[in-house]
Protein backbone atom coordinates (compact mmCIF):
# COMPACT_ATOMS: atom_id res chain seq x y z
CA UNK A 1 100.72 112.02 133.51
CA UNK A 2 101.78 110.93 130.11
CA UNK A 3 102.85 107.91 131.36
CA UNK A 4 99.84 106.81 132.62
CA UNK A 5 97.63 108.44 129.75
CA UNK A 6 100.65 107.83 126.95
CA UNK A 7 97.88 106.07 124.32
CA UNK A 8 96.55 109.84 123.74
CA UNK A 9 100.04 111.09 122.99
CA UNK A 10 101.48 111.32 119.69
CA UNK A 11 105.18 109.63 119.30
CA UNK A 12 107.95 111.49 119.91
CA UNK A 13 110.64 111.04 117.11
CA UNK A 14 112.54 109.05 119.48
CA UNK A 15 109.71 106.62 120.18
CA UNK A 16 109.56 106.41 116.23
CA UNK A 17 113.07 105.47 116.07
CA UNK A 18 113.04 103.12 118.82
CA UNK A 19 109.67 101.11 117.20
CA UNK A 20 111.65 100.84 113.93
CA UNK A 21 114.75 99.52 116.26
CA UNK A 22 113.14 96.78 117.72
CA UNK A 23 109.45 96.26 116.27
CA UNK A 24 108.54 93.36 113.95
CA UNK A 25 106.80 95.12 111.05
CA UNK A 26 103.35 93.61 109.94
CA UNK A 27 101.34 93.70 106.79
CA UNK A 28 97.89 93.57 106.81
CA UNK A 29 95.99 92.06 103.67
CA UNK A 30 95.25 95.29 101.95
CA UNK A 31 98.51 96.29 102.03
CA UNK A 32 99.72 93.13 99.77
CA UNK A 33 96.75 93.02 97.46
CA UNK A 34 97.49 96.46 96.72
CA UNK A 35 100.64 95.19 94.87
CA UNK A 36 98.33 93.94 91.99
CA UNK A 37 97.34 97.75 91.83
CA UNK A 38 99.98 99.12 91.43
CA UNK A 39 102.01 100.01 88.28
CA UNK A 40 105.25 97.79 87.70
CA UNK A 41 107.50 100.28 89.11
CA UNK A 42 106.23 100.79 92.25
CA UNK A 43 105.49 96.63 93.11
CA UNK A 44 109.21 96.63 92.17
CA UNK A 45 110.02 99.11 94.59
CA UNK A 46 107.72 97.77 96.98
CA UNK A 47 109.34 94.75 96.94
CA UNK A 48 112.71 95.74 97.05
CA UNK A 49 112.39 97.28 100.24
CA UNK A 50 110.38 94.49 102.03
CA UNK A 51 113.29 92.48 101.00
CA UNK A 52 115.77 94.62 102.69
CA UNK A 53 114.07 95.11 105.95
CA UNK A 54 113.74 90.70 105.66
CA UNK A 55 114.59 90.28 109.07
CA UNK A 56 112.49 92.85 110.63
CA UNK A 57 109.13 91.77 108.51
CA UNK A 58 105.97 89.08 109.02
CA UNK A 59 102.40 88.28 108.84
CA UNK A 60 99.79 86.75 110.80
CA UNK A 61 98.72 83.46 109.29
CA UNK A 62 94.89 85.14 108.47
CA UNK A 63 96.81 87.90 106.49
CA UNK A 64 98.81 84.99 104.54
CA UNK A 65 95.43 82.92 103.79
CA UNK A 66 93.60 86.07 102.76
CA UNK A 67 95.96 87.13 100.16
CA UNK A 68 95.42 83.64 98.66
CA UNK A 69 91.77 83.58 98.91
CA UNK A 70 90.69 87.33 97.54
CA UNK A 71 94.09 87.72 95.27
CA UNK A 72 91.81 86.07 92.12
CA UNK A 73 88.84 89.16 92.81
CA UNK A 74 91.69 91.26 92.64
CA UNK A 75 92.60 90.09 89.57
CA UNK A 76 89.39 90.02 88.05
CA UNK A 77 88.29 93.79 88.91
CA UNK A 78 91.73 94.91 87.38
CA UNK A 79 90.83 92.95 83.92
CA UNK A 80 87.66 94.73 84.01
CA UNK A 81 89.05 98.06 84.36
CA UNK A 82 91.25 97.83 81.50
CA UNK A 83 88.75 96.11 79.58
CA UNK A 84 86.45 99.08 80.62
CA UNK A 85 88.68 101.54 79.42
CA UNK A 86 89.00 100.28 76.16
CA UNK A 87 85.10 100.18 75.88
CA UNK A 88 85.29 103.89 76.45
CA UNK A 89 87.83 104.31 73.77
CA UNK A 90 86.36 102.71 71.52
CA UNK A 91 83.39 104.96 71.74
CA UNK A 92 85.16 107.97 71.99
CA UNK A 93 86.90 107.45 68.77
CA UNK A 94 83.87 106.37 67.04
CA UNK A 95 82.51 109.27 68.26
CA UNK A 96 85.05 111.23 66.54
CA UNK A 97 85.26 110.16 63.43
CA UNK A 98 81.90 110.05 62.61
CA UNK A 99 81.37 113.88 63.82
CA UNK A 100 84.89 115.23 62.47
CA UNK A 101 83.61 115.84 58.71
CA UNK A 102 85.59 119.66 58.65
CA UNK A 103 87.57 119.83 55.40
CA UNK A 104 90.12 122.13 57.43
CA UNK A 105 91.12 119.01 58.85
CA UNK A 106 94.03 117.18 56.81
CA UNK A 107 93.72 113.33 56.28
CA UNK A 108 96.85 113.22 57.75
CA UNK A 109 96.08 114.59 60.97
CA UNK A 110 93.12 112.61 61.36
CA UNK A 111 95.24 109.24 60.41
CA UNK A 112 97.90 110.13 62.79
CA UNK A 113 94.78 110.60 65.60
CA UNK A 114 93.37 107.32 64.75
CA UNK A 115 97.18 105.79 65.07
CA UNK A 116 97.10 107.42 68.64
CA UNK A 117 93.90 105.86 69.49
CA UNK A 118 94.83 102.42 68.34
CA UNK A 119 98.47 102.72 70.17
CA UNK A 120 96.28 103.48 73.57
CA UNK A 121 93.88 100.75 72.82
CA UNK A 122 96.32 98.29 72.14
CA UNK A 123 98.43 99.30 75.15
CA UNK A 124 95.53 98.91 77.29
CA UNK A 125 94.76 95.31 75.92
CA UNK A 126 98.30 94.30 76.82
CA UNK A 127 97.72 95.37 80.61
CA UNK A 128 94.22 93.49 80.02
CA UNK A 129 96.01 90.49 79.09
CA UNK A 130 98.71 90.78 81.83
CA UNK A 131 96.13 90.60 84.29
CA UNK A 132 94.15 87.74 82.65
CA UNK A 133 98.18 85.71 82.89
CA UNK A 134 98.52 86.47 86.14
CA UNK A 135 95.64 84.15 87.17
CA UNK A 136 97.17 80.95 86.43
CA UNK A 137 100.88 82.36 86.27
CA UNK A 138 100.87 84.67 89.11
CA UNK A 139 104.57 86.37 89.77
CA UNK A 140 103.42 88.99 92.02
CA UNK A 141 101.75 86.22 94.07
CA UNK A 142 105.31 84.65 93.78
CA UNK A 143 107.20 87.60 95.03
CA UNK A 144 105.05 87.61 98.26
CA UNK A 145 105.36 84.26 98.63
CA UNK A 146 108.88 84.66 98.56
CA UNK A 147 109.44 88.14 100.64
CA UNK A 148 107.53 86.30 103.69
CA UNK A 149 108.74 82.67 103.23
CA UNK A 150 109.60 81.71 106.50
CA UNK A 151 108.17 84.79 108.58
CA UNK A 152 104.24 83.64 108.82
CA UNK A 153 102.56 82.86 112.03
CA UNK A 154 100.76 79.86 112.89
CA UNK A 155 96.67 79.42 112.70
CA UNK A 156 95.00 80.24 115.55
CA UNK A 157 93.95 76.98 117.15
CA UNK A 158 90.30 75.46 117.85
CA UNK A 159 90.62 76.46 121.45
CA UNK A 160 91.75 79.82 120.63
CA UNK A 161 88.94 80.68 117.82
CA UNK A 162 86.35 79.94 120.15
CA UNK A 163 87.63 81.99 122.67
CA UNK A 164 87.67 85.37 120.50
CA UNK A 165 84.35 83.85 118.86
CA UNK A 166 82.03 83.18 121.79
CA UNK A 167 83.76 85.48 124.43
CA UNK A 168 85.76 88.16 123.07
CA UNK A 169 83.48 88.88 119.81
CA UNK A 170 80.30 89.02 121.63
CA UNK A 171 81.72 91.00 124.68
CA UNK A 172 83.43 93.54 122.87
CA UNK A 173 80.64 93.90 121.03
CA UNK A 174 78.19 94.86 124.09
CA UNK A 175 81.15 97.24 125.38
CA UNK A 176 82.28 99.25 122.46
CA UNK A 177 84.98 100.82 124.75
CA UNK A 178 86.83 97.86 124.28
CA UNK A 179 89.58 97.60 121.31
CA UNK A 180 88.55 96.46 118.41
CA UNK A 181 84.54 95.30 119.07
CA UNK A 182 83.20 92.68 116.67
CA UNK A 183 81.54 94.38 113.63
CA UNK A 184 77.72 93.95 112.95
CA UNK A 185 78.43 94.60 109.61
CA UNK A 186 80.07 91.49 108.27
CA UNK A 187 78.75 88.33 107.45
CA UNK A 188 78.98 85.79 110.32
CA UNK A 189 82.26 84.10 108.08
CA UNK A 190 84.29 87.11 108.58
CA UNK A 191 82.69 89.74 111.35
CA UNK A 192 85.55 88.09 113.28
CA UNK A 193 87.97 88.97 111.27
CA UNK A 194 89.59 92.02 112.56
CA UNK A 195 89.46 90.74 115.93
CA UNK A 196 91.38 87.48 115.11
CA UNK A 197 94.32 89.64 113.83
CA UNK A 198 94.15 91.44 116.47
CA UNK A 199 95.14 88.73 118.83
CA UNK A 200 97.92 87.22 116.58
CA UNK A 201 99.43 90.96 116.70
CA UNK A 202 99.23 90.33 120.74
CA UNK A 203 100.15 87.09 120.85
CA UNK A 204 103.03 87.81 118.37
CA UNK A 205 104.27 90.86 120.97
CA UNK A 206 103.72 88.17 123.94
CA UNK A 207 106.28 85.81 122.27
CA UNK A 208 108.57 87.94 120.98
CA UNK A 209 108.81 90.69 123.85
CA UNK A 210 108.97 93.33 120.65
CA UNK A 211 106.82 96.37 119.85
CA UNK A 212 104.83 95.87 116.85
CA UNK A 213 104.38 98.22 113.74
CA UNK A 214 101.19 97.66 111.88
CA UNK A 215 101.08 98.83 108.11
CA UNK A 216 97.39 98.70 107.01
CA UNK A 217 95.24 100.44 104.72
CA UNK A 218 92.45 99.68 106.67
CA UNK A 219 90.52 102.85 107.80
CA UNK A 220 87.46 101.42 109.63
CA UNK A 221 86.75 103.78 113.27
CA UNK A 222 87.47 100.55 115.24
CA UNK A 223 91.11 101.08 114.08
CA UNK A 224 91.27 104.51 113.71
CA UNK A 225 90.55 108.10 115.59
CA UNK A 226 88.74 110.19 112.87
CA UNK A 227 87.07 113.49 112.50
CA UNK A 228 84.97 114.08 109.47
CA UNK A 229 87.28 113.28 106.62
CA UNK A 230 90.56 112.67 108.44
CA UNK A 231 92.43 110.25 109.73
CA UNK A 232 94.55 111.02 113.15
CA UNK A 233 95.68 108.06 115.39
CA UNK A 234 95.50 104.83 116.10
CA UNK A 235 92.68 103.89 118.08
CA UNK A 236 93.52 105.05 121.99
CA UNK A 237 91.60 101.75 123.00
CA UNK A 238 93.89 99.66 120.82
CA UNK A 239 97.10 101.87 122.15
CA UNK A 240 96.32 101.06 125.49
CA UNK A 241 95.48 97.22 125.37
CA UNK A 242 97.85 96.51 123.50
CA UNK A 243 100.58 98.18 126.10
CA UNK A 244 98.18 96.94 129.11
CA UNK A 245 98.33 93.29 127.65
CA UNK A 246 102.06 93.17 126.29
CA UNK A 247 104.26 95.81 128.01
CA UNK A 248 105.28 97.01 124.53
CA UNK A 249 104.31 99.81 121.85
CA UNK A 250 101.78 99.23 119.13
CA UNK A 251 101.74 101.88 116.43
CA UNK A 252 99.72 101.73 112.84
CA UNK A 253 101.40 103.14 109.38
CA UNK A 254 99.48 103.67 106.18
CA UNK A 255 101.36 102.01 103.54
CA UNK A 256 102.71 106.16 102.37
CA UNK A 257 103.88 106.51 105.57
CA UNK A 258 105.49 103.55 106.21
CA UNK A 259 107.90 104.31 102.94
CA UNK A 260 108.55 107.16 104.33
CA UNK A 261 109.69 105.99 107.65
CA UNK A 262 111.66 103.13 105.70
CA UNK A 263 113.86 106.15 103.93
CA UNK A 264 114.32 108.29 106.81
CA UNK A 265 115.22 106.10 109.85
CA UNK A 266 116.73 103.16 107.79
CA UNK A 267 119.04 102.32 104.66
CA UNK A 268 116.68 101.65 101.66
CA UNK A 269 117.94 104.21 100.06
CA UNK A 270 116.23 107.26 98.66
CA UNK A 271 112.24 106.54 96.86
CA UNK A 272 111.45 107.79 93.27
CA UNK A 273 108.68 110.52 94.03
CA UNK A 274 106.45 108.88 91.64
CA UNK A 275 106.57 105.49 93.86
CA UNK A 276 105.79 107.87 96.55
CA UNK A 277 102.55 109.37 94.63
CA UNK A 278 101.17 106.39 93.85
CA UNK A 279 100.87 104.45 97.02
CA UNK A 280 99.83 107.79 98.54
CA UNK A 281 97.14 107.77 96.38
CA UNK A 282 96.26 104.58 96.97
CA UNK A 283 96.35 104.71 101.10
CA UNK A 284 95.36 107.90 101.47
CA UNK A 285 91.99 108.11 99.64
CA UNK A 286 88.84 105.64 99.41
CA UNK A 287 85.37 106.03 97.73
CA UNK A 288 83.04 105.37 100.14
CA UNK A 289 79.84 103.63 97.94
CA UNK A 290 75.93 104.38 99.86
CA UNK A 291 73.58 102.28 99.10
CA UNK A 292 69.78 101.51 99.82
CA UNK A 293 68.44 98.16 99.12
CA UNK A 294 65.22 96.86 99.78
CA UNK A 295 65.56 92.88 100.45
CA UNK A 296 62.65 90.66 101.78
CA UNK A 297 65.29 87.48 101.73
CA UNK A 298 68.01 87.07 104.37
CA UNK A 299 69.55 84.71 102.18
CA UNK A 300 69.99 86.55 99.12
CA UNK A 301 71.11 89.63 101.80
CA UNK A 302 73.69 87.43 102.77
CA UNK A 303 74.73 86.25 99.40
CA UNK A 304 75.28 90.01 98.43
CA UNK A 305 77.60 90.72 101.38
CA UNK A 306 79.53 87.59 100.98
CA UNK A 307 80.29 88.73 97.29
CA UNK A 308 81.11 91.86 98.35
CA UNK A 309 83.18 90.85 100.82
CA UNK A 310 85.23 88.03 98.63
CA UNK A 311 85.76 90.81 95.90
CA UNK A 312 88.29 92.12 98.52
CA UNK A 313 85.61 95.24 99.14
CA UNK A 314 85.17 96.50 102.99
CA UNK A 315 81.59 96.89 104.20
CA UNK A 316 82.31 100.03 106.43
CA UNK A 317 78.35 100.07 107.89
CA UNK A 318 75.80 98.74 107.45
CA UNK A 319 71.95 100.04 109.08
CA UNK A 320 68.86 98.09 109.02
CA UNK A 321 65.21 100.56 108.69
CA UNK A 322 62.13 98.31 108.10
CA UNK A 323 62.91 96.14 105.18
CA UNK A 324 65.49 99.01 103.60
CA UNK A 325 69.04 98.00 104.49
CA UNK A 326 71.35 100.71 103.93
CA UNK A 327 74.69 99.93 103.12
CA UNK A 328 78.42 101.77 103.19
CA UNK A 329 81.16 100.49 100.90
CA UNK A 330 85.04 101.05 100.85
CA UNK A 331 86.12 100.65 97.36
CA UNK A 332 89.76 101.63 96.20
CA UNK A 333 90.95 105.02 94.67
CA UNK A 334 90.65 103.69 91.12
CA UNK A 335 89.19 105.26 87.96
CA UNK A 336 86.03 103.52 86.82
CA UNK A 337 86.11 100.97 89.64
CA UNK A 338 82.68 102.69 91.19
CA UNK A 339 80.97 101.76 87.78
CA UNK A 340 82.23 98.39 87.54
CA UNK A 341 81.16 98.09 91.13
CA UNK A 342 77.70 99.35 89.96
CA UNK A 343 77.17 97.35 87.06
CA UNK A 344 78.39 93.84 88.76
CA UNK A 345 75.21 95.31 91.86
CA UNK A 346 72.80 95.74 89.06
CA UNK A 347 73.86 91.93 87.71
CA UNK A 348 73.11 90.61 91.17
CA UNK A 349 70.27 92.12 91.24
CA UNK A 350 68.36 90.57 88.39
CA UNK A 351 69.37 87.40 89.91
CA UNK A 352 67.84 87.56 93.41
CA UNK A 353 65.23 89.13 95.03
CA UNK A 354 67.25 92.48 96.38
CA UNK A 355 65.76 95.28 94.56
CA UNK A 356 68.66 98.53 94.57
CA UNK A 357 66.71 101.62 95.45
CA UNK A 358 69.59 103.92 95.41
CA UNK A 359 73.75 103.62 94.88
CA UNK A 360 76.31 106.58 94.92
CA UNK A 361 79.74 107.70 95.95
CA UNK A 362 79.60 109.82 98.98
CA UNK A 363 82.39 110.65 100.83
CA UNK A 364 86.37 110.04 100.25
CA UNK A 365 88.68 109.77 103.40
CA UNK A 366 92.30 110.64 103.94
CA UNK A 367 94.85 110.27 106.42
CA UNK A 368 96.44 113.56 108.56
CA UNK A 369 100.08 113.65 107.87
């Protein structure tokens, strides 16, 4: 019985050993852009270990063009943060100063308080400024470019794009049983997307004869099994194409889990905690942004999803009432990032004719360990 219902099974320990044996490991985009995010430290880390599991590693070619195309939005919302921060400072210790008037308070103390202020400020301007070098001298883009020299797949060809466009897209779409159905909530550029990778993971399986291990940060239903705010399993209907169309094991890591796999069942070597922490925090939790819009222009609908979209943001749903579109946003687990998200919405809006009725953070999501 499990062998003919195995996609509803968890993997055994063995099965886990045996995918790390003999699977090619792939990276999905959020996985890599999420090396901008990170503190120094842990894209070290990172790195170090992608370069010592080099001949077990690889990306489809969509995953390689991606990290070129949204690594500069990337970029740009981590210059705003910092710049953000600094904003807030600067308030905060005008704030101060201008209410601290108590004579109990030594000059002293309040100089060394304004030193600490300025030490922050300034540190935060550096990590501004890093960001703002990055976009024409980009090391981390480097270090990718390096790690996966050699071990990218090849564009899907004209022949091939048309077959996951017209038949695949639209079918799996009608018949949301099927793996990985096109999403309705994407703009027509990319509601392909997911499928397309999908088939270079198969294809990639075909040629090979390997098992592959997927490490995404992705947590969209049509690649998970959720329940309210958790995260399970892979997809069953995934599970069982894949097997059905291959003869070999797909499995899906968050980016957490796959460290942890990499210090258990191979030789990387033991992971500072803190490296740990942080790209838990990253994979494991998401804001999820609602918002109400009320838009009487397709176009400018359009433009709005396509920026959201290039800013390296997932559009999770997205529901159609009358003229009220109703929107659901993935943003990262970042401070601040929901306002600067906010406040680049309300820019757009003067511009066009979308009117924002309504925006907030609603719901966070986690994977089950």
């Amino acid at each position: 019985m499990r062998e003919t219902f195995r996609e509803y099974y968890p993997l055994s320990r063995e099965e886990h050993k045996l995918i790390w044996n003999k699977a090619i490991i792939v990276f999905d985009t959020n996985v890599l852009l999420n090396f901008y995010r990170y503190s120094p430290n842990t894209f070290q880390t990172f790195s170090k270990i992608l370069n010592m599991l080099s001949n077990k590693i690889w990306i489809p070619f969509q995953v390689a063009e991606e990290v070129h195309a949204y690594r500069l939005s990337v970029i740009d919302n981590q210059i705003k943060i910092y710049y953000e921060y600094r904003k807030k400072l600067d308030k905060l210790q005008k704030d101060f100063e201008n209410e601290i008037k108590s004579p109990f308070i030594s000059k002293l103390l309040l100089s060394e308080t304004k030193d600490g202020f300025n030490k922050i400020k300034e540190e935060l301007l550096v990590k501004e400024q890093f960001f703002k070098n990055l976009i024409q001298n980009d090391n981390i883009l480097d270090t990718i470019s390096n790690i996966f020299d050699k071990k990218i797949g090849r564009p899907l060809s004209k022949q091939e794009f048309q077959t996951i466009l017209i038949k695949e897209g639209e079918k799996r779409f009608d018949n949301k049983s099927l793996a990985l159905f096109m999403n309705d909530n994407s703009t027509s550029s990319d509601r392909y997307n997911d499928l397309m990778l999908w088939f270079q993971l198969i294809n990639k399986a075909q040629s090979d004869k390997c098992p592959i291990l997927f490490i995404t940060d992705d947590i969209k239903n049509n690649w998970w099994i959720q329940n309210e705010s958790k995260t399970f399993s892979p997809d069953y209907n995934l599970l069982r194409e894949f097997y059905n169309m291959t003869g070999e094991l797909f499995y899906m890591y968050r980016a957490f889990n796959f460290l942890e796999y990499a210090k258990t069942l191979t030789k990387v070597g033991d992971i500072d905690e803190t490296v740990m922490n942080e790209v838990k925090q990253f994979s494991s939790n998401e804001q999820m942004i609602y918002i109400e819009i009320k838009n009487d222009k397709n176009k400018d609908l359009n433009q709005l999803l396509e920026m959201i979209t290039n800013d390296g943001y997932e559009i999770f749903q997205q529901n159609s009432k009358n003229d009220i579109v109703i929107l659901q946003i993935i943003l990262p687990n970042m401070n601040d990032i929901f306002e600067i998200f906010s406040s680049k919405l309300k820019t757009f809006s003067s511009l066009t004719n979308i009117e924002i009725l309504h925006v907030s953070s609603v719901v966070s999501r986690s994977i089950e360990e």
